[in-house]
C-alpha atoms as a PDB file:
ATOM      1  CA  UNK A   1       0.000   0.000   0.000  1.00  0.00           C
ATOM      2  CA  UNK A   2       1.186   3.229  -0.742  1.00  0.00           C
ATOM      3  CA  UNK A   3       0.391   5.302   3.353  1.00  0.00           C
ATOM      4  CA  UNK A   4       0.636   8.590   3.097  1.00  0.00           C
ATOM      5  CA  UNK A   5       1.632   9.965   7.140  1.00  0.00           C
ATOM      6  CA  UNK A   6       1.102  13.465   7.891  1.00  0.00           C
ATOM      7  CA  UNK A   7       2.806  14.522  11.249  1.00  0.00           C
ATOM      8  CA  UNK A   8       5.476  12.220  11.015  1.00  0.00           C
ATOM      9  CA  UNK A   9       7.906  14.537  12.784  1.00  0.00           C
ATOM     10  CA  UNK A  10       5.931  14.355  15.913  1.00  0.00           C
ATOM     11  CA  UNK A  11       6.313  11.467  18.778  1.00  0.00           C
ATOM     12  CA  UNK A  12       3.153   9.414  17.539  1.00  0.00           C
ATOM     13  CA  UNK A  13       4.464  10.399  13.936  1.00  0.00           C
ATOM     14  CA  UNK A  14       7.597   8.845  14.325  1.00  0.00           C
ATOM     15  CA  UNK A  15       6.753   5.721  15.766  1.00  0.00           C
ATOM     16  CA  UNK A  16       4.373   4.866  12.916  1.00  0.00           C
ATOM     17  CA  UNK A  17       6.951   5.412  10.569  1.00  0.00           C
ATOM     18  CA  UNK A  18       8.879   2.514  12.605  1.00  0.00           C
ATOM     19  CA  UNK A  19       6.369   0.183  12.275  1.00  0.00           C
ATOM     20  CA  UNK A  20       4.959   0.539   9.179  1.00  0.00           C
ATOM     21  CA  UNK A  21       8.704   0.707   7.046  1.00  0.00           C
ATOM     22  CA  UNK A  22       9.930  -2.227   5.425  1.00  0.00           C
ATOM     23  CA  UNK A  23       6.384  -3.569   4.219  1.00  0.00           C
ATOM     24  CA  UNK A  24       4.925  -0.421   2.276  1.00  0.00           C
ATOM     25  CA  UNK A  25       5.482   2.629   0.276  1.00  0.00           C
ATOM     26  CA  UNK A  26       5.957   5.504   2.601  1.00  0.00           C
ATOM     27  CA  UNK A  27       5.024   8.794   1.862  1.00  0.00           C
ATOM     28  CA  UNK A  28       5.834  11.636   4.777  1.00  0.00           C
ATOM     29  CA  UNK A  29       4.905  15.206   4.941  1.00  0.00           C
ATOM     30  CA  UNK A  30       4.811  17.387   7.828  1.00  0.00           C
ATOM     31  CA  UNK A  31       4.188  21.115   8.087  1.00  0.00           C
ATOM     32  CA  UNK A  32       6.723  21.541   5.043  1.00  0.00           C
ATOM     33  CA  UNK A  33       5.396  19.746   2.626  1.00  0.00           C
ATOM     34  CA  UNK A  34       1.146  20.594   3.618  1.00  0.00           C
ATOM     35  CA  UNK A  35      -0.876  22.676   5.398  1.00  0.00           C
ATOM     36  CA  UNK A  36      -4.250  21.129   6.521  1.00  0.00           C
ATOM     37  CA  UNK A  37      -6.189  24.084   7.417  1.00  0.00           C
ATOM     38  CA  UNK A  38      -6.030  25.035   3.853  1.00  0.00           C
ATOM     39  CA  UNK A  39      -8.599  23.299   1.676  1.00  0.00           C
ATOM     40  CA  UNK A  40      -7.106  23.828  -1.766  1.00  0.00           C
ATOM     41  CA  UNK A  41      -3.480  22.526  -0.380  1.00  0.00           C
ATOM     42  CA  UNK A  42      -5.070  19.408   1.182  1.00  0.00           C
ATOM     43  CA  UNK A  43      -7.117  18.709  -2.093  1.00  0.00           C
ATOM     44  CA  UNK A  44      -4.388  19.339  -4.572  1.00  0.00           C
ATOM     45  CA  UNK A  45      -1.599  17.605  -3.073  1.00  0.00           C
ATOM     46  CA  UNK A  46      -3.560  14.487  -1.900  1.00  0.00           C
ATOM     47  CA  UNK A  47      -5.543  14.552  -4.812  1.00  0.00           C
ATOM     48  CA  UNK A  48      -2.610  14.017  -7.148  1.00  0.00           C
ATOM     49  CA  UNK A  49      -0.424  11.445  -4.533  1.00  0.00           C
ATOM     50  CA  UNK A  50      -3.584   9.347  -4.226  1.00  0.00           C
ATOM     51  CA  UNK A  51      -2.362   7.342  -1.796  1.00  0.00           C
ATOM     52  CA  UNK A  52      -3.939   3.908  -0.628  1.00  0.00           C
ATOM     53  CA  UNK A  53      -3.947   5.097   3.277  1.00  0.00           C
ATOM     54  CA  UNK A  54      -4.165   8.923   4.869  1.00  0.00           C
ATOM     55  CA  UNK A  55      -3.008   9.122   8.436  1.00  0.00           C
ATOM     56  CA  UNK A  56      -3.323  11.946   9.970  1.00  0.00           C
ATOM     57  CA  UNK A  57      -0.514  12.137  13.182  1.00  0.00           C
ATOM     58  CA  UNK A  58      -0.850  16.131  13.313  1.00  0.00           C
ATOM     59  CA  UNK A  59      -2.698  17.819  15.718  1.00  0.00           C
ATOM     60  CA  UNK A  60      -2.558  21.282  17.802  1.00  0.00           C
ATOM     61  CA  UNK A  61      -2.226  19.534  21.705  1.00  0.00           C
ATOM     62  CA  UNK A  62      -1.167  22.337  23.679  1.00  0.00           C
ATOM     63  CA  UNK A  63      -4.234  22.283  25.985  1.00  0.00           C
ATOM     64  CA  UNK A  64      -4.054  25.360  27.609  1.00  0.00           C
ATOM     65  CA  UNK A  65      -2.753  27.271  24.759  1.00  0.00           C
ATOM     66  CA  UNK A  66      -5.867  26.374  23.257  1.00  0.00           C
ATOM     67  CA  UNK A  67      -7.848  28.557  25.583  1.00  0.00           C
ATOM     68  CA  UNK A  68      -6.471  31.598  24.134  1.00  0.00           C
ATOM     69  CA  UNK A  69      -6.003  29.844  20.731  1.00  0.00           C
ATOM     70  CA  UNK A  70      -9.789  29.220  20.070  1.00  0.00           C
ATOM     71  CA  UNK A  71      -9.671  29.439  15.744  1.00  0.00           C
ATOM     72  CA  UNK A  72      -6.051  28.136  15.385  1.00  0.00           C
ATOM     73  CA  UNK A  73      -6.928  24.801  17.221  1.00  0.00           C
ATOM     74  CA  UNK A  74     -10.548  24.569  15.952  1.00  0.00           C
ATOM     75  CA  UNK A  75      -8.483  24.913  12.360  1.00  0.00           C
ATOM     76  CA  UNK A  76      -5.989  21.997  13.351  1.00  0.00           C
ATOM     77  CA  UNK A  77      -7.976  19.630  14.886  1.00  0.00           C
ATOM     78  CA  UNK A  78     -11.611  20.373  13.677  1.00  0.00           C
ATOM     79  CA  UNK A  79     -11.905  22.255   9.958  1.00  0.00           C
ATOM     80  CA  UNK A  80      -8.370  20.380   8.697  1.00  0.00           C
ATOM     81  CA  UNK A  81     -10.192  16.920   9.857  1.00  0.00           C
ATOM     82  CA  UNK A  82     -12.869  17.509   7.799  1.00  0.00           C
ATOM     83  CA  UNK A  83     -10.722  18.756   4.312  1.00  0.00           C
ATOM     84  CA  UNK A  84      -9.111  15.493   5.116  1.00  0.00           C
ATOM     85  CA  UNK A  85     -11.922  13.399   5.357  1.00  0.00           C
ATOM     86  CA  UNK A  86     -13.174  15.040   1.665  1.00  0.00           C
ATOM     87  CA  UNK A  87     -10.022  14.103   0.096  1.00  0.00           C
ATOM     88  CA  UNK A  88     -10.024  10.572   1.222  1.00  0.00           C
ATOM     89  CA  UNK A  89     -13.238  10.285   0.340  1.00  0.00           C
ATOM     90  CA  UNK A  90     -12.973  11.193  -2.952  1.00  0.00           C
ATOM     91  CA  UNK A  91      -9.892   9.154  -3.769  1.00  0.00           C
ATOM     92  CA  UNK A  92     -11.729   5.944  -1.248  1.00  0.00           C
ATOM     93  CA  UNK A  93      -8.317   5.835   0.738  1.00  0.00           C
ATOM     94  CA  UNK A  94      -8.427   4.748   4.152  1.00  0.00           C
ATOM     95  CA  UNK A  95      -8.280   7.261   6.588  1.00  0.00           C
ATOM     96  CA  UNK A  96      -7.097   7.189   9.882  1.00  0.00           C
ATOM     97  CA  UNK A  97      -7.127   9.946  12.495  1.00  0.00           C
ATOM     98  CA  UNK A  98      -6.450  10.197  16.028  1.00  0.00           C
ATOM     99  CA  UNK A  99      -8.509  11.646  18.563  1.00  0.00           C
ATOM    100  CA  UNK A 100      -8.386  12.103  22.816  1.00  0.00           C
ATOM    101  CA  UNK A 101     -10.131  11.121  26.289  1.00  0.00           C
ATOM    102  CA  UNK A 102     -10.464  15.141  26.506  1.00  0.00           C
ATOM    103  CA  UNK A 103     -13.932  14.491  24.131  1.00  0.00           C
ATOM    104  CA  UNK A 104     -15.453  13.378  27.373  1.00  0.00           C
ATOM    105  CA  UNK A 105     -16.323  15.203  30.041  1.00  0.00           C
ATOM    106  CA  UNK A 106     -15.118  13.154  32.994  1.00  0.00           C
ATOM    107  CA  UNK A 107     -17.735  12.462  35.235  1.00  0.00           C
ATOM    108  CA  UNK A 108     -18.046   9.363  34.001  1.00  0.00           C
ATOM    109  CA  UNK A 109     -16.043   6.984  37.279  1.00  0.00           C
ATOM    110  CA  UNK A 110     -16.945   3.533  35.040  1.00  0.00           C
ATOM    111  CA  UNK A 111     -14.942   5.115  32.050  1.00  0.00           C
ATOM    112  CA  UNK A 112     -16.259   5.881  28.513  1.00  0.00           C
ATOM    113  CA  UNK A 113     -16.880   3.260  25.944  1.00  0.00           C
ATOM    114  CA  UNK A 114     -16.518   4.101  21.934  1.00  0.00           C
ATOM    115  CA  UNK A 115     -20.219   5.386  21.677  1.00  0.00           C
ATOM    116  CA  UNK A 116     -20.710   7.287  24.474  1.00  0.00           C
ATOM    117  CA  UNK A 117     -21.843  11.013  24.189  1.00  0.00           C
ATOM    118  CA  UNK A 118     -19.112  14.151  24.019  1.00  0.00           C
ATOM    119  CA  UNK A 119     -19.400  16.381  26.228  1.00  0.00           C
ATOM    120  CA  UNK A 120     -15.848  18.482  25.834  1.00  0.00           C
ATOM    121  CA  UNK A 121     -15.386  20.698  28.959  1.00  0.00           C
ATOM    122  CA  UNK A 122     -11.934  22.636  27.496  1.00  0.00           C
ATOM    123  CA  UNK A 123     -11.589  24.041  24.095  1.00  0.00           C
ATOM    124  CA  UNK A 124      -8.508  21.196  22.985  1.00  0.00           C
ATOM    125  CA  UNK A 125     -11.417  18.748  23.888  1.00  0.00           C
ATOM    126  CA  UNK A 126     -14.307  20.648  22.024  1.00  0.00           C
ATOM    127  CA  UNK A 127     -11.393  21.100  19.038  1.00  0.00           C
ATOM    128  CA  UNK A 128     -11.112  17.493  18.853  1.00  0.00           C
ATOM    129  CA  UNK A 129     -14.726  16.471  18.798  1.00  0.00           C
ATOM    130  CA  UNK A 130     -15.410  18.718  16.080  1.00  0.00           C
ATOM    131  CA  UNK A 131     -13.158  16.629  14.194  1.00  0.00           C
ATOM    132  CA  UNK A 132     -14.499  13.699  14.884  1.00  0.00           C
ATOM    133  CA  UNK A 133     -18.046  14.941  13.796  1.00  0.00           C
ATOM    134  CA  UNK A 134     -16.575  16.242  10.301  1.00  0.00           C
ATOM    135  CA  UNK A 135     -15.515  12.371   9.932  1.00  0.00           C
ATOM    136  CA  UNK A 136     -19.377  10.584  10.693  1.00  0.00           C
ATOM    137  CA  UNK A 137     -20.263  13.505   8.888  1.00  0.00           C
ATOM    138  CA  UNK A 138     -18.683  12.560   5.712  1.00  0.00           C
ATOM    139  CA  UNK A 139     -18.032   9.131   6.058  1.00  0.00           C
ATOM    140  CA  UNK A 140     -14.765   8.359   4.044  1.00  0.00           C
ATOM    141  CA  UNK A 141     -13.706   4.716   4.950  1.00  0.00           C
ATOM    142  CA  UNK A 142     -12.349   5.344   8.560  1.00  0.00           C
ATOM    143  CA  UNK A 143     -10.687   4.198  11.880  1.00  0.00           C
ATOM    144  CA  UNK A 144     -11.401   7.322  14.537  1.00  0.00           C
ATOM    145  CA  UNK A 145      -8.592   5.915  16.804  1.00  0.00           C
ATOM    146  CA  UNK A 146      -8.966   7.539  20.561  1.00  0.00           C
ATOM    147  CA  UNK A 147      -6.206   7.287  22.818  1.00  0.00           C
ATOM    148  CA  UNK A 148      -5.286   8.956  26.148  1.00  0.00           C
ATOM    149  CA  UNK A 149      -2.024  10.217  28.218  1.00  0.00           C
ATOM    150  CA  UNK A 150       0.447   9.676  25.097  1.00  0.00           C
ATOM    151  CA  UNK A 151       3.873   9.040  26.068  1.00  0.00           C
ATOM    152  CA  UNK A 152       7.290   8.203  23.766  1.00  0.00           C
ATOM    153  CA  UNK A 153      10.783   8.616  22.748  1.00  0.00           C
ATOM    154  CA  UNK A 154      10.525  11.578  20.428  1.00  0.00           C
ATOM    155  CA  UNK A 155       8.652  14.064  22.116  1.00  0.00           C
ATOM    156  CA  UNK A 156       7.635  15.652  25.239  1.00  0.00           C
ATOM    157  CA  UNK A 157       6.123  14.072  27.591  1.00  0.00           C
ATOM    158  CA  UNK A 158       5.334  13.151  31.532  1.00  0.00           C
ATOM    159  CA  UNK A 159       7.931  10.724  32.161  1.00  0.00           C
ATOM    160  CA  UNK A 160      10.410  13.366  31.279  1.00  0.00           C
ATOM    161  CA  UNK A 161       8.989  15.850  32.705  1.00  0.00           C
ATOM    162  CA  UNK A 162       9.296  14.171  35.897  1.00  0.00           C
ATOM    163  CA  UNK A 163      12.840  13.300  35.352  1.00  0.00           C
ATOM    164  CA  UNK A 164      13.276  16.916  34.421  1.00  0.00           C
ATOM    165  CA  UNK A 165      11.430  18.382  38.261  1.00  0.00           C
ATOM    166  CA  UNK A 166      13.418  15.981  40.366  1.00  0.00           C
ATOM    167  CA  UNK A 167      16.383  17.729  39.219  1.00  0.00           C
ATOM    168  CA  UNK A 168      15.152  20.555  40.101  1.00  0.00           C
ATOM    169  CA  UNK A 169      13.272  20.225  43.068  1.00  0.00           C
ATOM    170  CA  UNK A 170      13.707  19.436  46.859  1.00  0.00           C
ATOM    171  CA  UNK A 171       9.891  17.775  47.298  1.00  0.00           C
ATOM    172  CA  UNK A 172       7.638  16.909  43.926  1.00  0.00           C
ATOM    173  CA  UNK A 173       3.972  17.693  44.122  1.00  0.00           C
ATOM    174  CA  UNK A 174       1.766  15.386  41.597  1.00  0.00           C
ATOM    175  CA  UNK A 175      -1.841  15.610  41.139  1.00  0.00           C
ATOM    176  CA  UNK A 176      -4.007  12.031  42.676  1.00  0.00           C
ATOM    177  CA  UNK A 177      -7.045  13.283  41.292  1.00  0.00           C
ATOM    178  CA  UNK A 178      -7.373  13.140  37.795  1.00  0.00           C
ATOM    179  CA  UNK A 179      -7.667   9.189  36.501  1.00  0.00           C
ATOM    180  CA  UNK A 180      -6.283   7.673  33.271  1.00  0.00           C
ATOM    181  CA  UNK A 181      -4.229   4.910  30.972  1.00  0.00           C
ATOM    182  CA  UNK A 182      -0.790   5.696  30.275  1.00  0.00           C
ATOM    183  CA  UNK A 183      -0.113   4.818  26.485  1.00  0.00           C
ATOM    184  CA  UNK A 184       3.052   4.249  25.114  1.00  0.00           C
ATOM    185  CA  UNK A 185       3.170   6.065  21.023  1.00  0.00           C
ATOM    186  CA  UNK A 186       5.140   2.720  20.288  1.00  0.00           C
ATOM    187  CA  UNK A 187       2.250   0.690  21.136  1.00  0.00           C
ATOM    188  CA  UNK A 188      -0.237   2.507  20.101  1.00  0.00           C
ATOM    189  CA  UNK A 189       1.312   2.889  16.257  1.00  0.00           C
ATOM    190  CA  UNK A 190       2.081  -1.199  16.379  1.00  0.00           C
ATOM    191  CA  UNK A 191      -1.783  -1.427  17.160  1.00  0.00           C
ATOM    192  CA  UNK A 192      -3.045   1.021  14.574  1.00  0.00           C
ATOM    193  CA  UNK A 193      -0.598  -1.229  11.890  1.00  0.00           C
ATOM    194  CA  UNK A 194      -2.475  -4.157  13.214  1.00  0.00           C
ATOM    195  CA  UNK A 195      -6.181  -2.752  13.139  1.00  0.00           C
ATOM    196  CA  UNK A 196      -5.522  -1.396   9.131  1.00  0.00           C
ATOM    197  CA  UNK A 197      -3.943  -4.496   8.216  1.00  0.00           C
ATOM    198  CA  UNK A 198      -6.932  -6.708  10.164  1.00  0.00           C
ATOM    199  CA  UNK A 199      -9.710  -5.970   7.742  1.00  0.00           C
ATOM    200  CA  UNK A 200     -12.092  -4.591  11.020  1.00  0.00           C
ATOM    201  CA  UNK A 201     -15.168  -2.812  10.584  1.00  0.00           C
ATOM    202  CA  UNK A 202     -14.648   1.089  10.363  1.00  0.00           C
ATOM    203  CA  UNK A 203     -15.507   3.150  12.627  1.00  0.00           C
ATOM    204  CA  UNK A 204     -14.165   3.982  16.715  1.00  0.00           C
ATOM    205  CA  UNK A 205     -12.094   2.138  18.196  1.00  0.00           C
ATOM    206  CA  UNK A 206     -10.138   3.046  22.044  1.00  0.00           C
ATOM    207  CA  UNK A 207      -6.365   2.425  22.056  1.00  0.00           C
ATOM    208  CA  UNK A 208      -4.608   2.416  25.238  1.00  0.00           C
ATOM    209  CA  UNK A 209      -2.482   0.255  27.252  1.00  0.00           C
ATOM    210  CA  UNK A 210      -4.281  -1.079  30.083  1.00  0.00           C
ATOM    211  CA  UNK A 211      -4.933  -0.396  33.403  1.00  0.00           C
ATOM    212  CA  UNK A 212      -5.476   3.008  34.964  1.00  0.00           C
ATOM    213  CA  UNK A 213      -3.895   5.396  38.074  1.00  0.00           C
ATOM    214  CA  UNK A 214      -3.806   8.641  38.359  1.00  0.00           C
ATOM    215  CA  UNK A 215      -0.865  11.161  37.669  1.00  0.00           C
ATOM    216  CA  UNK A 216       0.642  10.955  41.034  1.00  0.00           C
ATOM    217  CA  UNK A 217       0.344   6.674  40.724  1.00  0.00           C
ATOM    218  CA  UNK A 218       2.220   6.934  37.388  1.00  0.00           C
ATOM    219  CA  UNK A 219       5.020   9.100  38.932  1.00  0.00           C
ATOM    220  CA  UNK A 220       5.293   7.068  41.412  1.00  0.00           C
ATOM    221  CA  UNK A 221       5.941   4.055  39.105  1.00  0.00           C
ATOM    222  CA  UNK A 222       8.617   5.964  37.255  1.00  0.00           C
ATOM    223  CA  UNK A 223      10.408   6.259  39.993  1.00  0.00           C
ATOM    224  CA  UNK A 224      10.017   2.650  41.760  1.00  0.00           C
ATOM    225  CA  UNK A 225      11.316   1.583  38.029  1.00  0.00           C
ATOM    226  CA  UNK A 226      14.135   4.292  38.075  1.00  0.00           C
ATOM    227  CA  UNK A 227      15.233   3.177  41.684  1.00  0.00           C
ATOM    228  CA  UNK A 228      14.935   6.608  42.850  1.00  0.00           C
ATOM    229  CA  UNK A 229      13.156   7.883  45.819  1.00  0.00           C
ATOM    230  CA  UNK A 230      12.335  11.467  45.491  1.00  0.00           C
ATOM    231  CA  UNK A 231       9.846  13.091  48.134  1.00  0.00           C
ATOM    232  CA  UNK A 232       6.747  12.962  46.092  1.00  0.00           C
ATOM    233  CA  UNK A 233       3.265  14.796  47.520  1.00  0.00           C
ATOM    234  CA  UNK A 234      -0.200  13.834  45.995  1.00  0.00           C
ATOM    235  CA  UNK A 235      -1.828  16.928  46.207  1.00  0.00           C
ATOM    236  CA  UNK A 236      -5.480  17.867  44.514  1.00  0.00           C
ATOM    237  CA  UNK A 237      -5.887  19.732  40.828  1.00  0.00           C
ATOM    238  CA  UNK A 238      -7.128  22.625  42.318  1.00  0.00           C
ATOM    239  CA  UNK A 239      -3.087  23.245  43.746  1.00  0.00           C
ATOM    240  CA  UNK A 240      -2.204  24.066  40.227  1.00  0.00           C
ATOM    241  CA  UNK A 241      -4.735  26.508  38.620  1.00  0.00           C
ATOM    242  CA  UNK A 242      -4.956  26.225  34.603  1.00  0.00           C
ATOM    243  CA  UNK A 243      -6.165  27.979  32.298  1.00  0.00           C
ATOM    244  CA  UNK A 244      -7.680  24.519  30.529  1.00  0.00           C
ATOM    245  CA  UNK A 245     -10.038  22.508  32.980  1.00  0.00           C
ATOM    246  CA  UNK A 246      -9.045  18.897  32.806  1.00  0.00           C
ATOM    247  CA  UNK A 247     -11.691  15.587  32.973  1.00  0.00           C
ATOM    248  CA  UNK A 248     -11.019  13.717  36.172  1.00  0.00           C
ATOM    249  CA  UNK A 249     -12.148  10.339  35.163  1.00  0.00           C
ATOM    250  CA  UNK A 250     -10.206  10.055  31.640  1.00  0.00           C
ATOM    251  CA  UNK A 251     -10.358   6.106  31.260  1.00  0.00           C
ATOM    252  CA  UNK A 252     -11.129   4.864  27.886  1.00  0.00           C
ATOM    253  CA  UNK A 253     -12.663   1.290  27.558  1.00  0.00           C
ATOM    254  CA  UNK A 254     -11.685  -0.983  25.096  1.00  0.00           C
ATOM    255  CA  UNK A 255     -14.883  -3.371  23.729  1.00  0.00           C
ATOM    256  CA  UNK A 256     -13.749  -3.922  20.346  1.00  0.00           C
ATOM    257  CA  UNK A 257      -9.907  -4.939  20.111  1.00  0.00           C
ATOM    258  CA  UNK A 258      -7.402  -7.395  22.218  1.00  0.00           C
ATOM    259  CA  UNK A 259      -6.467  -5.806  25.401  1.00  0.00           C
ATOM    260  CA  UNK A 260      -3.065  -4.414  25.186  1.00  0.00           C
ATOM    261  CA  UNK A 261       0.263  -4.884  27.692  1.00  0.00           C
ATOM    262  CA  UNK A 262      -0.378  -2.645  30.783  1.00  0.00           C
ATOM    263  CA  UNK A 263       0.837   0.938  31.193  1.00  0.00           C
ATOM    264  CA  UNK A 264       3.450  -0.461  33.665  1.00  0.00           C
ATOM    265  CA  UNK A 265       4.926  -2.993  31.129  1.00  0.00           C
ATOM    266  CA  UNK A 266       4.884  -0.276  28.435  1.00  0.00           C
ATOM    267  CA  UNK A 267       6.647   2.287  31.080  1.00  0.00           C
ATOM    268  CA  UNK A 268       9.252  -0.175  31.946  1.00  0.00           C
ATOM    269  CA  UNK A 269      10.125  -0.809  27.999  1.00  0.00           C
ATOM    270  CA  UNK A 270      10.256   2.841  27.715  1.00  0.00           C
ATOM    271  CA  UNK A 271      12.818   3.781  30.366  1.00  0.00           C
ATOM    272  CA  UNK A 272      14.812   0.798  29.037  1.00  0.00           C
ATOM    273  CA  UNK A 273      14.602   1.918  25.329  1.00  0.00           C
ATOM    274  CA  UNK A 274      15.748   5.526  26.258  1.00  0.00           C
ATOM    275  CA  UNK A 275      18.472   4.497  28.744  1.00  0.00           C
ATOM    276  CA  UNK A 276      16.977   5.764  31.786  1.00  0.00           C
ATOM    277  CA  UNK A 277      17.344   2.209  33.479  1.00  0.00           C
ATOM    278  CA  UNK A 278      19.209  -1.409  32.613  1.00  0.00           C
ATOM    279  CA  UNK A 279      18.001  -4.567  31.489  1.00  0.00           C
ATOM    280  CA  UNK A 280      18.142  -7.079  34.458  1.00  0.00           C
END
């Protein structure tokens, strides 16, 4: 198949193009080679490639940000979503896009399943439902791929960011009370190669590694797996004002696909892969 990957600078980017080299003609643009929010450049460009597979890896994910950013993020993840899903449509390549927890509104303490109502409470979250809605709005052949708490080797990310703070800080302070699955980009991109190549139904599908904690949990992990012992303080959301409001209960059930490694197998593969601790 000729797979056309747009974003493939960025950490879920670059871990497709891992996993998808070798078997298939790769085609990889970034902000260089297209710009999504514009209509004619998406239709053009795509239109003459014709590739066999769109996926779209680019998004605007600077949640806060997006508070102030209102039509630059509705352009990104909503409007471009929707050129996208034209274009595929009109060629009938397979498209896949990626899409967040942060559709829901978090109330939910059972989790959310793949047809359960949006109900966005930040404008990254209200963003990213919009693109969803282009998609079942135009119905190109699809897989609407949500995932949560992304973390990998070629971007930033929680794990390094608490590497980074217990550097510089006496006593860590991590929030207990937000809830969620930790999914390694690596994983995630081996399971999107696996869901294009099965033949599934289109539609939604939820793609995380399993098991949930909450952010001060998944520090905690890093560290047991690091063999350090930092002072570490759970402390509630409301110690660190932003300007985004976050969902508390973020978990994302799976009824569709083979459950996936846990969040602490994937963690412990990451530190390994990036050096931060030795195989046994």
């Amino acid at each position: 198949m000729k797979i056309l990957i747009i974003g493939f600078k960025g950490m879920l980017g670059s871990e497709l193009v891992e996993v998808f080299q070798g078997g298939h003609e790769l085609v990889l643009w970034d902000k260089a080679q297209i710009d999504i929010t514009k209509r004619d450049d998406v239709m053009s460009k795509i239109g003459e490639l014709l590739p066999d597979v769109v996926i779209n890896a680019a998004a605007y994910t600077a949640v806060d940000k997006a508070e102030s950013e209102k039509d630059l993020v509705y352009k990104v993840n909503g409007c471009a979503v929707g050129f996208l899903s034209t274009i595929c449509k009109e060629i009938n390549a397979l498209f896949i896009h990626f899409s967040t927890d942060y559709v829901f509104d978090g109330q939910s303490q059972n989790g959310y399943r793949e047809n359960h109502k949006y109900a966005p409470i930040n404008m990254y979250g209200k963003s990213k439902a919009l693109g969803e809605k282009m998609i079942l709005d135009i119905e190109p052949r699809y897989y609407l791929i949500r995932t949560s708490w992304l973390f990998g080797k070629h971007g930033n990310n929680f794990v390094e960011t608490m590497m980074r703070l217990f550097q510089e800080k006496k006593e860590l302070k991590v929030v207990n009370d937000q809830f969620g699955s930790p999914t390694y980009a690596k994983d995630l991109a081996e399971q999107t190669k696996d869901l294009i190549e099965s033949g599934k139904p289109y539609g939604i599908y939820h793609i995380t590694n399993s098991n949930f904690c909450s952010w001060y949990v998944f520090a905690q992990k890093i560290f047991e797996l690091c063999e350090i012992r930092p002072v570490i303080k759970p402390v509630a959301s409301r110690e660190f004002p932003t300007a985004a409001q976050r969902p508390t209960y973020s978990m994302l059930v799976n009824t569709k696909l083979p459950q996936m490694r846990s969040w602490e197998d994937a963690l412990r593969d990451y530190l390994l892969e990036t050096g931060r601790i030795d195989k046994i």
